[in-house]
Structures are given as C-alpha cells and as structure tokens.
PDB file of N, CA and C in Angstrom:
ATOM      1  N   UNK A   1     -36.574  23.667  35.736  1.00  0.00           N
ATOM      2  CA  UNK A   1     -35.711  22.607  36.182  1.00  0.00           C
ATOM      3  C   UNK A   1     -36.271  21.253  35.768  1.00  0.00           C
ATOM      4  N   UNK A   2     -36.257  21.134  34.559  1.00  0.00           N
ATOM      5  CA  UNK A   2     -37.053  19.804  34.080  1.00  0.00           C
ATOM      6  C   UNK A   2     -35.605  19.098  34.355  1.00  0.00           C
ATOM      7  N   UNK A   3     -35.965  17.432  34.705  1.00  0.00           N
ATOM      8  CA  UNK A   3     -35.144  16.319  34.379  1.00  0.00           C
ATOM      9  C   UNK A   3     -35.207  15.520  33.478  1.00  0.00           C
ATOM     10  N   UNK A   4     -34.277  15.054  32.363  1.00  0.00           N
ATOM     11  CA  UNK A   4     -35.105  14.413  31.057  1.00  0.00           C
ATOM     12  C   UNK A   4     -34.995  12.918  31.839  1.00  0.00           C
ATOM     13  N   UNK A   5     -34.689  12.698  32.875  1.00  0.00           N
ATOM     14  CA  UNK A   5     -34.224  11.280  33.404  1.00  0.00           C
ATOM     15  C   UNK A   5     -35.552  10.760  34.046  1.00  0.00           C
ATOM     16  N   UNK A   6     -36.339  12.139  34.609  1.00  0.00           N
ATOM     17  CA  UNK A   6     -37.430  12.009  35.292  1.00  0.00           C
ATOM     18  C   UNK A   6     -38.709  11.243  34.324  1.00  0.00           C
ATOM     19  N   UNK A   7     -39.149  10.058  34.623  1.00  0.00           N
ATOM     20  CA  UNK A   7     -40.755   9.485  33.008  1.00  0.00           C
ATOM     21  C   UNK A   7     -41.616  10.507  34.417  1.00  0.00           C
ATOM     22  N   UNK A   8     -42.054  11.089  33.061  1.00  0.00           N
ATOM     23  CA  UNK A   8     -43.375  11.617  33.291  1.00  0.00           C
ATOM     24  C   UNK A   8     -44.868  10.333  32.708  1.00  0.00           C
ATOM     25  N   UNK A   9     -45.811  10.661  33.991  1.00  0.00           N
ATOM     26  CA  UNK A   9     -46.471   9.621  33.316  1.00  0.00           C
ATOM     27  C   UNK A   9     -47.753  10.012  32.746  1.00  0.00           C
ATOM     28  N   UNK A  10     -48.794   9.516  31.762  1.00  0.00           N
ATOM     29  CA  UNK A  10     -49.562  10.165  30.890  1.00  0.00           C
ATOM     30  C   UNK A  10     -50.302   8.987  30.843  1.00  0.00           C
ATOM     31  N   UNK A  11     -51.563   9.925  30.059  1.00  0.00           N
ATOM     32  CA  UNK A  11     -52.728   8.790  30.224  1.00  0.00           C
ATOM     33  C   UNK A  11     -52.979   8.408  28.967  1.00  0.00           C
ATOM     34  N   UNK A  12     -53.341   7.197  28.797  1.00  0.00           N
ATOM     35  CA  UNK A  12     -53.688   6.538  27.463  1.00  0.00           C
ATOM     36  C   UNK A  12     -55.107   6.309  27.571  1.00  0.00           C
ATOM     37  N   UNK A  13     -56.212   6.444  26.347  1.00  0.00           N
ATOM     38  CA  UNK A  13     -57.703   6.465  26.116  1.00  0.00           C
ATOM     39  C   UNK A  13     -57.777   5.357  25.120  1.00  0.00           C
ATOM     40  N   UNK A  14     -58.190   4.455  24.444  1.00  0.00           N
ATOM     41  CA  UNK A  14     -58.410   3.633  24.074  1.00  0.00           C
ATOM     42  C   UNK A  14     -60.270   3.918  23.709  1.00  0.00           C
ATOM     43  N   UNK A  15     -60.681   4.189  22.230  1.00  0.00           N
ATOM     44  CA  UNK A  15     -62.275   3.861  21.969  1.00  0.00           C
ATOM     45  C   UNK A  15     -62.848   4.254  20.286  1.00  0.00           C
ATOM     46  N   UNK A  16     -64.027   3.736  20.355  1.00  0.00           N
ATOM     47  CA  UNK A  16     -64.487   3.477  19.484  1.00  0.00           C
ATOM     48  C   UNK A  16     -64.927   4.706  18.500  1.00  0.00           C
ATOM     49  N   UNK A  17     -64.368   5.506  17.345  1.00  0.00           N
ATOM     50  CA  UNK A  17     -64.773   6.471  16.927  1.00  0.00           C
ATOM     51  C   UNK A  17     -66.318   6.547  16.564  1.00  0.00           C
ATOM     52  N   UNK A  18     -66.771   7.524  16.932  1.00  0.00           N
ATOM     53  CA  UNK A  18     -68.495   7.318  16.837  1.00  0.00           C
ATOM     54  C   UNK A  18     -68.154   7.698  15.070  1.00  0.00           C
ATOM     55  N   UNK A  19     -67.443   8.425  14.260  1.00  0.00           N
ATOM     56  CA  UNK A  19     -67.814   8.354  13.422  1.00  0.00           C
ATOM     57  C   UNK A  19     -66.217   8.060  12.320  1.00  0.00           C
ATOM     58  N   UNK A  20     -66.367   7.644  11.579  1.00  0.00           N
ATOM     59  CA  UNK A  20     -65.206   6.696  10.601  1.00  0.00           C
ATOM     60  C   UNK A  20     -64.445   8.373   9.677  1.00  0.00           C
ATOM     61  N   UNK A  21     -63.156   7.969   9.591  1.00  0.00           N
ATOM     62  CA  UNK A  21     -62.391   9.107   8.986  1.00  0.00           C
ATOM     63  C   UNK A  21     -62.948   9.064   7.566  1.00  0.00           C
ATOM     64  N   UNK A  22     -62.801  10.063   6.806  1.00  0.00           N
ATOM     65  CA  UNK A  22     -63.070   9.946   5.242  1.00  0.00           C
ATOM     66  C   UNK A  22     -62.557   9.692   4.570  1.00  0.00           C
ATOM     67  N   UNK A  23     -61.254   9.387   4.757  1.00  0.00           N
ATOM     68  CA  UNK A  23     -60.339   8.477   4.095  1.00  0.00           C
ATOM     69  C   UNK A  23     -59.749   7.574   3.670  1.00  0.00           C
ATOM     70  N   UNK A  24     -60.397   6.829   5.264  1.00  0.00           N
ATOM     71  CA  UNK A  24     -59.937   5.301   5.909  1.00  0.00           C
ATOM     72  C   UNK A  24     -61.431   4.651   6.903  1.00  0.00           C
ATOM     73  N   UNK A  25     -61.366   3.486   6.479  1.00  0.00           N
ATOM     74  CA  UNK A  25     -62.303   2.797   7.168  1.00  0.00           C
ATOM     75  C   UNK A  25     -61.371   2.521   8.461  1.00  0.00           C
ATOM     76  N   UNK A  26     -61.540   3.366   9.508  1.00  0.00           N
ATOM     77  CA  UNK A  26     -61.311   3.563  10.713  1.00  0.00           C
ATOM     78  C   UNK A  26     -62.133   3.619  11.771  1.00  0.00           C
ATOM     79  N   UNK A  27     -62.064   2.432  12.809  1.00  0.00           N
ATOM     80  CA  UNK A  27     -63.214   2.794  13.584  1.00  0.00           C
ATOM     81  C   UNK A  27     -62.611   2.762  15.684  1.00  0.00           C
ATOM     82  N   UNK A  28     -61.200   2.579  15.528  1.00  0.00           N
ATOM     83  CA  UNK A  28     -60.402   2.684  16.814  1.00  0.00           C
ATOM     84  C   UNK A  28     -59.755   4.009  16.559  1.00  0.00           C
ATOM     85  N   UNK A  29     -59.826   4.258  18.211  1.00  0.00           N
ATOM     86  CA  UNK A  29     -58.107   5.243  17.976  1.00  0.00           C
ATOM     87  C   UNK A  29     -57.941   5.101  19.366  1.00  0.00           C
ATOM     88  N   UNK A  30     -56.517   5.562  19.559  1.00  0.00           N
ATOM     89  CA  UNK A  30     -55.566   5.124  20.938  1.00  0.00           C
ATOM     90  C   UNK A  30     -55.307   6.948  20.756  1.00  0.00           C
ATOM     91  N   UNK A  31     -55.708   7.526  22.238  1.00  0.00           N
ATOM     92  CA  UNK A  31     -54.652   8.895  22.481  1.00  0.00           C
ATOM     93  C   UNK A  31     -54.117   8.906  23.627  1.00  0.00           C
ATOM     94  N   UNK A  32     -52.615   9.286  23.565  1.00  0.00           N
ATOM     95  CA  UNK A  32     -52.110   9.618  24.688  1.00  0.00           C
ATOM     96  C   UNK A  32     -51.568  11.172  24.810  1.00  0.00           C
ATOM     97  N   UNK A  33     -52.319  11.552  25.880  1.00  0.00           N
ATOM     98  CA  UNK A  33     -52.184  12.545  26.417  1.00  0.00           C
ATOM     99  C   UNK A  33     -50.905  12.850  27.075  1.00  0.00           C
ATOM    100  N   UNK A  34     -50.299  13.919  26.638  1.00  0.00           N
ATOM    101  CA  UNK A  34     -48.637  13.806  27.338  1.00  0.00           C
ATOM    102  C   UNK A  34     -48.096  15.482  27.079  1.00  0.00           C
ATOM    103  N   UNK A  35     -48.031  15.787  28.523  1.00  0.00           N
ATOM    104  CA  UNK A  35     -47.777  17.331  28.694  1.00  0.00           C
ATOM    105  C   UNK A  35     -49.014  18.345  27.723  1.00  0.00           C
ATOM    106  N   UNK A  36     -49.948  18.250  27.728  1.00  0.00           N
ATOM    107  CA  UNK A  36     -50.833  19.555  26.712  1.00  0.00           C
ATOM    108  C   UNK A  36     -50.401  18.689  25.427  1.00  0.00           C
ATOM    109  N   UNK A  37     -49.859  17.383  24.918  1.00  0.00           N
ATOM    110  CA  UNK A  37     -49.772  17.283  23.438  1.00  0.00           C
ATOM    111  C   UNK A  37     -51.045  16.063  23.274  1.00  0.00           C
ATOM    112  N   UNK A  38     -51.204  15.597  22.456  1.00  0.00           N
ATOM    113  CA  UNK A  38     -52.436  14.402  22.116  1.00  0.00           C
ATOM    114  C   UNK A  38     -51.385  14.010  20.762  1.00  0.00           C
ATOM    115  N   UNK A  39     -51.144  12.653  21.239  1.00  0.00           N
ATOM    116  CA  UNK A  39     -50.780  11.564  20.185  1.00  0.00           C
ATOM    117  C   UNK A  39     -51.645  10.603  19.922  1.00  0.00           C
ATOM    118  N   UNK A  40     -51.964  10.220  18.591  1.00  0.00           N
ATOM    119  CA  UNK A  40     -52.837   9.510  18.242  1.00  0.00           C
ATOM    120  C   UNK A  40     -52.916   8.326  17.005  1.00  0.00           C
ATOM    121  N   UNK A  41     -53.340   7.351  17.407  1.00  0.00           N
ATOM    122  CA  UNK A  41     -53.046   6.449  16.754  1.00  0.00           C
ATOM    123  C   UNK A  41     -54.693   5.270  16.255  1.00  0.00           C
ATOM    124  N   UNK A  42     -54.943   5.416  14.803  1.00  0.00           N
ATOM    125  CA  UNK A  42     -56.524   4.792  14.797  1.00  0.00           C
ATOM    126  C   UNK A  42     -56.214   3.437  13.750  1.00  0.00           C
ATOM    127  N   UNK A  43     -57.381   2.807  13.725  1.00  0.00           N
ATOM    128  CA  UNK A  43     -57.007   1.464  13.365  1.00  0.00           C
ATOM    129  C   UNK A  43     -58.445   0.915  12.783  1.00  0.00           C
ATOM    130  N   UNK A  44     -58.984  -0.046  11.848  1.00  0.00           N
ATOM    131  CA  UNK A  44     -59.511  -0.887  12.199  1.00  0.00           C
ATOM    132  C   UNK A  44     -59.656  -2.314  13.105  1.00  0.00           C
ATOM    133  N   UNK A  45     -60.793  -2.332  13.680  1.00  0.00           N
ATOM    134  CA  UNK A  45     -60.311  -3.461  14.590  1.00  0.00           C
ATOM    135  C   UNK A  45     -61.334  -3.600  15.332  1.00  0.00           C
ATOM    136  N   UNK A  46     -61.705  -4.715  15.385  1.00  0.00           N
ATOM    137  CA  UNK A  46     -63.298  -5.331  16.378  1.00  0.00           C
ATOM    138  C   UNK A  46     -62.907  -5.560  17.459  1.00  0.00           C
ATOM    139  N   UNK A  47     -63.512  -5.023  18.546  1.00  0.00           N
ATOM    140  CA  UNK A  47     -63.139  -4.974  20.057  1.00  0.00           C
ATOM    141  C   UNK A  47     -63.809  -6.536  20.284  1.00  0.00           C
ATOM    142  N   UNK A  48     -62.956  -7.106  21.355  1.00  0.00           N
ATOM    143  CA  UNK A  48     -63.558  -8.258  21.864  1.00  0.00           C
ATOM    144  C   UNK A  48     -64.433  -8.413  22.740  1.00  0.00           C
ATOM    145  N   UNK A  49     -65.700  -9.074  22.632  1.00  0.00           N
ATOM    146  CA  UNK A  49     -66.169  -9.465  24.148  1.00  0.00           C
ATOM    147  C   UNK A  49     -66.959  -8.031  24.567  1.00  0.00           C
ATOM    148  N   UNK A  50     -66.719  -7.141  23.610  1.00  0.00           N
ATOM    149  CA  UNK A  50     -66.681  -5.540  24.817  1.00  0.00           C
ATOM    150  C   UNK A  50     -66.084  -4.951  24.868  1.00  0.00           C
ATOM    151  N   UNK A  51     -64.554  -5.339  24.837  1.00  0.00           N
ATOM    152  CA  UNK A  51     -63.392  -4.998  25.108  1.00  0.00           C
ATOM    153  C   UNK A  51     -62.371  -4.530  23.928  1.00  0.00           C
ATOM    154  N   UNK A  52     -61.130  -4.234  24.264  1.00  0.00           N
ATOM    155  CA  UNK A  52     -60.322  -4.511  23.334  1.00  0.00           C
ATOM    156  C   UNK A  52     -59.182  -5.445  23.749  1.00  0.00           C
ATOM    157  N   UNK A  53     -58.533  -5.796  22.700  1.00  0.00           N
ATOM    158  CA  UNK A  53     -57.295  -6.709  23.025  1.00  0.00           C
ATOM    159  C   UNK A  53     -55.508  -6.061  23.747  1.00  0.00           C
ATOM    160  N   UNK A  54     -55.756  -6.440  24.638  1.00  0.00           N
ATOM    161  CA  UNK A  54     -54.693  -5.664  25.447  1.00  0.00           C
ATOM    162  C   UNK A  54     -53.464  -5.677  24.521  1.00  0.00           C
ATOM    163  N   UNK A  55     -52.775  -6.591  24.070  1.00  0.00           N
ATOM    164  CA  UNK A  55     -51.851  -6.464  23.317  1.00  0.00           C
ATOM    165  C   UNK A  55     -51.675  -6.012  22.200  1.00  0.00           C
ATOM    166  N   UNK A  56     -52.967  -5.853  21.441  1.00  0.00           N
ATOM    167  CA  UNK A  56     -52.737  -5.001  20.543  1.00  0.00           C
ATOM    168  C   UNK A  56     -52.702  -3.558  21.080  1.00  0.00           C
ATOM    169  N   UNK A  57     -53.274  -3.228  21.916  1.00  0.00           N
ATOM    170  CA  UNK A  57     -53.308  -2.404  22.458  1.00  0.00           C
ATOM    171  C   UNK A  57     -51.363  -1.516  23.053  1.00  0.00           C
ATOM    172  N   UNK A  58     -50.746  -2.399  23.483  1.00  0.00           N
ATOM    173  CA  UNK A  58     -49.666  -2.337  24.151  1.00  0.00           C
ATOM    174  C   UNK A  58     -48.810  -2.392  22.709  1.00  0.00           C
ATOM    175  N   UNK A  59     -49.588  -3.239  21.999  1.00  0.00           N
ATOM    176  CA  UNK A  59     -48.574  -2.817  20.664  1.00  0.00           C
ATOM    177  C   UNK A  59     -48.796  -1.350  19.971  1.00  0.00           C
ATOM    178  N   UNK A  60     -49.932  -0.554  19.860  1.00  0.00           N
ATOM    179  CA  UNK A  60     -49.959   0.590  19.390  1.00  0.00           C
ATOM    180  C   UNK A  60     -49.145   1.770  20.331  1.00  0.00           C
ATOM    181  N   UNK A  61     -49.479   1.499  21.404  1.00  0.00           N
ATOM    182  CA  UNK A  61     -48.571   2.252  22.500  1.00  0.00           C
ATOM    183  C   UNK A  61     -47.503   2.557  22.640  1.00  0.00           C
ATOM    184  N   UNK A  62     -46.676   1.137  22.345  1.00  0.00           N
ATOM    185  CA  UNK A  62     -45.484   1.398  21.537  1.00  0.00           C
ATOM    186  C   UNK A  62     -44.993   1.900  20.286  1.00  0.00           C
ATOM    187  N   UNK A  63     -45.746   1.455  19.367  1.00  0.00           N
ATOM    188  CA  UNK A  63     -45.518   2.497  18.255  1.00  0.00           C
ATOM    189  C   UNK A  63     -45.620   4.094  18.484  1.00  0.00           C
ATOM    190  N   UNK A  64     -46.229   4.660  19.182  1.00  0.00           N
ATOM    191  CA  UNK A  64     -46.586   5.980  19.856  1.00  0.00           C
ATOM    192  C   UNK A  64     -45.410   5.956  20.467  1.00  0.00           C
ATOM    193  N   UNK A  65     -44.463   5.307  20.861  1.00  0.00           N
ATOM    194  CA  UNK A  65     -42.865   5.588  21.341  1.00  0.00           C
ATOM    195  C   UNK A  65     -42.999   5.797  23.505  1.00  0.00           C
ATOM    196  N   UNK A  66     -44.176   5.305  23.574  1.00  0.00           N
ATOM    197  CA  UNK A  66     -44.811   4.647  25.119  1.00  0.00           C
ATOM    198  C   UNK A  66     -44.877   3.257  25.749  1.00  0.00           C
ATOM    199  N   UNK A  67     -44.443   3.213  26.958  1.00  0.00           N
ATOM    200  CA  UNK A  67     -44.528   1.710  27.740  1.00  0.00           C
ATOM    201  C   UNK A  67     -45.752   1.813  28.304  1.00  0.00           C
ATOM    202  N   UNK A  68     -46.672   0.844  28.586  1.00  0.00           N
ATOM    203  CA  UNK A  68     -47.744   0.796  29.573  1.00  0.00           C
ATOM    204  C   UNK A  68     -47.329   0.179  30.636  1.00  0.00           C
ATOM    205  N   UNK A  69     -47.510   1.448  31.933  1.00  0.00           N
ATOM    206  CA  UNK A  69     -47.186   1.026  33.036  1.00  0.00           C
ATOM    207  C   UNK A  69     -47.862   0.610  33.731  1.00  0.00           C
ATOM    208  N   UNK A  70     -49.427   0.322  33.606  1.00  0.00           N
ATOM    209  CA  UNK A  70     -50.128  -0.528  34.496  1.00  0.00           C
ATOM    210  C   UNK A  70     -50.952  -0.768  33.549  1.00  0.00           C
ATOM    211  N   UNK A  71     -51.853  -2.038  34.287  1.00  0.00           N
ATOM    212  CA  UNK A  71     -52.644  -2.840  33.310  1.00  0.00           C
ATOM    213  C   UNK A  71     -54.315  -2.175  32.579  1.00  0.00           C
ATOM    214  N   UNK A  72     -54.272  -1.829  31.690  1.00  0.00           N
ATOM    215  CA  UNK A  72     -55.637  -1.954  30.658  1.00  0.00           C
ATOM    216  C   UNK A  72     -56.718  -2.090  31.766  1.00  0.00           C
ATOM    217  N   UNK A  73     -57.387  -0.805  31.959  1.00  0.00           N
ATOM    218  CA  UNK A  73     -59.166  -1.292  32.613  1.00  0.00           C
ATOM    219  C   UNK A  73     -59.721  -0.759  31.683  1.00  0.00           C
ATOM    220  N   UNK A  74     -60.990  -1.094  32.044  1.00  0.00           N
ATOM    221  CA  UNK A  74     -61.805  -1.305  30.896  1.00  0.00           C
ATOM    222  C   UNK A  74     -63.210  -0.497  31.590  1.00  0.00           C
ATOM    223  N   UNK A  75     -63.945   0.537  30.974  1.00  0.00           N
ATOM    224  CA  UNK A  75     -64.779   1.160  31.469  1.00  0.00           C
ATOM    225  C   UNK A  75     -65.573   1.552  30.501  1.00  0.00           C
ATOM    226  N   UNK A  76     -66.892   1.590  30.737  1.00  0.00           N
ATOM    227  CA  UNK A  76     -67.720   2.215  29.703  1.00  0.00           C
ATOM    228  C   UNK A  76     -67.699   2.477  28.082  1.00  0.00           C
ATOM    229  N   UNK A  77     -67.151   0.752  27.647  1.00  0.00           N
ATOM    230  CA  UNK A  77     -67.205   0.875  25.843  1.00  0.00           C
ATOM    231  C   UNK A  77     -65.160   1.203  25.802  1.00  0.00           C
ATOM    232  N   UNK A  78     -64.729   1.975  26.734  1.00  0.00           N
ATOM    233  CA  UNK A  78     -63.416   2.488  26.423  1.00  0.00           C
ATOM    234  C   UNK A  78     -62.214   1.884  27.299  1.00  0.00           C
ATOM    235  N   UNK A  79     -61.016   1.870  27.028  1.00  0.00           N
ATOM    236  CA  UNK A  79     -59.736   1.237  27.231  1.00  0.00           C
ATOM    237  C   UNK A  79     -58.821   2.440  28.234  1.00  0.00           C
ATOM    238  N   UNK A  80     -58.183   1.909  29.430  1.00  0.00           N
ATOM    239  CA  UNK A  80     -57.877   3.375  30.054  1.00  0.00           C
ATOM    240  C   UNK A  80     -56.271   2.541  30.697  1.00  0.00           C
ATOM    241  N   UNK A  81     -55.139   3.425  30.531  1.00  0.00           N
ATOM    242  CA  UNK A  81     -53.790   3.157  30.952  1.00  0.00           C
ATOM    243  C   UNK A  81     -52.958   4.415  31.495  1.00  0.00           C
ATOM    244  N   UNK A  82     -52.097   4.086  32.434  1.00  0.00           N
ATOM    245  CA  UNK A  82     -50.848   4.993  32.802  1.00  0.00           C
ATOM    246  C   UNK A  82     -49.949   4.153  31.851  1.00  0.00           C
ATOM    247  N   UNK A  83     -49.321   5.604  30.922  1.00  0.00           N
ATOM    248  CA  UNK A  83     -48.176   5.329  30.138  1.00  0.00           C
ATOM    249  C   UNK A  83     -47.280   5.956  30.433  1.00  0.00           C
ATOM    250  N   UNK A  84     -45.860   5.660  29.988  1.00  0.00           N
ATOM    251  CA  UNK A  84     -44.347   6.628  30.394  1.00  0.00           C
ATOM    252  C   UNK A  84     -44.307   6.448  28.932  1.00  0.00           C
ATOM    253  N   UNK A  85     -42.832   8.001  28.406  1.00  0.00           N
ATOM    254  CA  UNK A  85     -42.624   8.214  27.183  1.00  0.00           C
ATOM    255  C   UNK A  85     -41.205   7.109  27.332  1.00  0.00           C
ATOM    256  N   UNK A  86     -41.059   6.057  26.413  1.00  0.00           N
ATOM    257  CA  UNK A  86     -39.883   5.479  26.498  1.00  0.00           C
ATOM    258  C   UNK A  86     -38.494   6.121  26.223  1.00  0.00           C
ATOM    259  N   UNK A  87     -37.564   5.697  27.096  1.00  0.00           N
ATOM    260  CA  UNK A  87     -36.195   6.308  27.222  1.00  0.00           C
ATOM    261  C   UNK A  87     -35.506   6.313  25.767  1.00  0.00           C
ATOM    262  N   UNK A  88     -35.654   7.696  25.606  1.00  0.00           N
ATOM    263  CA  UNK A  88     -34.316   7.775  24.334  1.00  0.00           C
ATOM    264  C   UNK A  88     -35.864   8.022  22.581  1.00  0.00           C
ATOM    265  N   UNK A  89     -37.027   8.087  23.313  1.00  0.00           N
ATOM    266  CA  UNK A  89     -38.076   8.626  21.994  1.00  0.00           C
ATOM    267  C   UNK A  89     -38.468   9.802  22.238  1.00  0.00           C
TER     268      UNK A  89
END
C-alpha cells in the first residue's frame, strides 16, 4: 500500500573522498540514501572554513531530483541533511 503522494524522507551525506576517481580530479561527493538505492553526485570543490557551502550543496541536491528539508549540520569533516524526493522526479 505505498502512496506516491506520501515524501518519503532520506538522508543526505555530504564528504571528502579520501581518495580521487581515476578519471576526474574529484575530491567531493553528495549521497543520498533513498529506499536501499544510493544516489550520487561528486565534484571538485574546496570546503570552506571546514565546512562546505550550503548552497552549493542544496544545489547538487537538487540536481539529484531532492529538496533539503532541514538545514546542513556539519559534523566531523562531513555535511549531514533530511531530504524528500521532489514531486513529479
């Protein structure tokens, strides 16, 4: 009895690849975890301060076809969010 009306909500990871793809000078990736699937999205990009930049952040999220439903904390080197799958992706 699934509802497709029902957002399920999922967690977003935000961090620093300990080691770079072989293809691409890559040293971010964004996963969101959603039902048993892993979507993933990597980048170059210098974290700020420690941190990363929330909006870029909220911008990859969206490209991943996700809203961030609460705000970016920040823990141990890594980036942590509740995401919903946006209506109609």
């Amino acid at each position: 009895m699934n509802n497709p009306e029902v957002n399920r909500h999922c967690v977003a990871l935000c961090q620093l690849r300990s080691e770079p793809q072989e293809d691409f000078s890559v040293n971010t990736e964004l996963l969101v975890l959603e039902s048993g699937e892993v979507h993933v999205s990597t980048w170059d990009a210098e974290p700020r301060d420690g941190g990363f930049d929330a909006h870029v952040l909220n911008d990859r999220v969206d490209a991943l076809g996700f809203m961030v439903v609460t705000d970016w904390e920040f823990f141990d080197g890594k980036a942590y969010a509740v995401v919903e799958r946006r209506p109609g992706s």
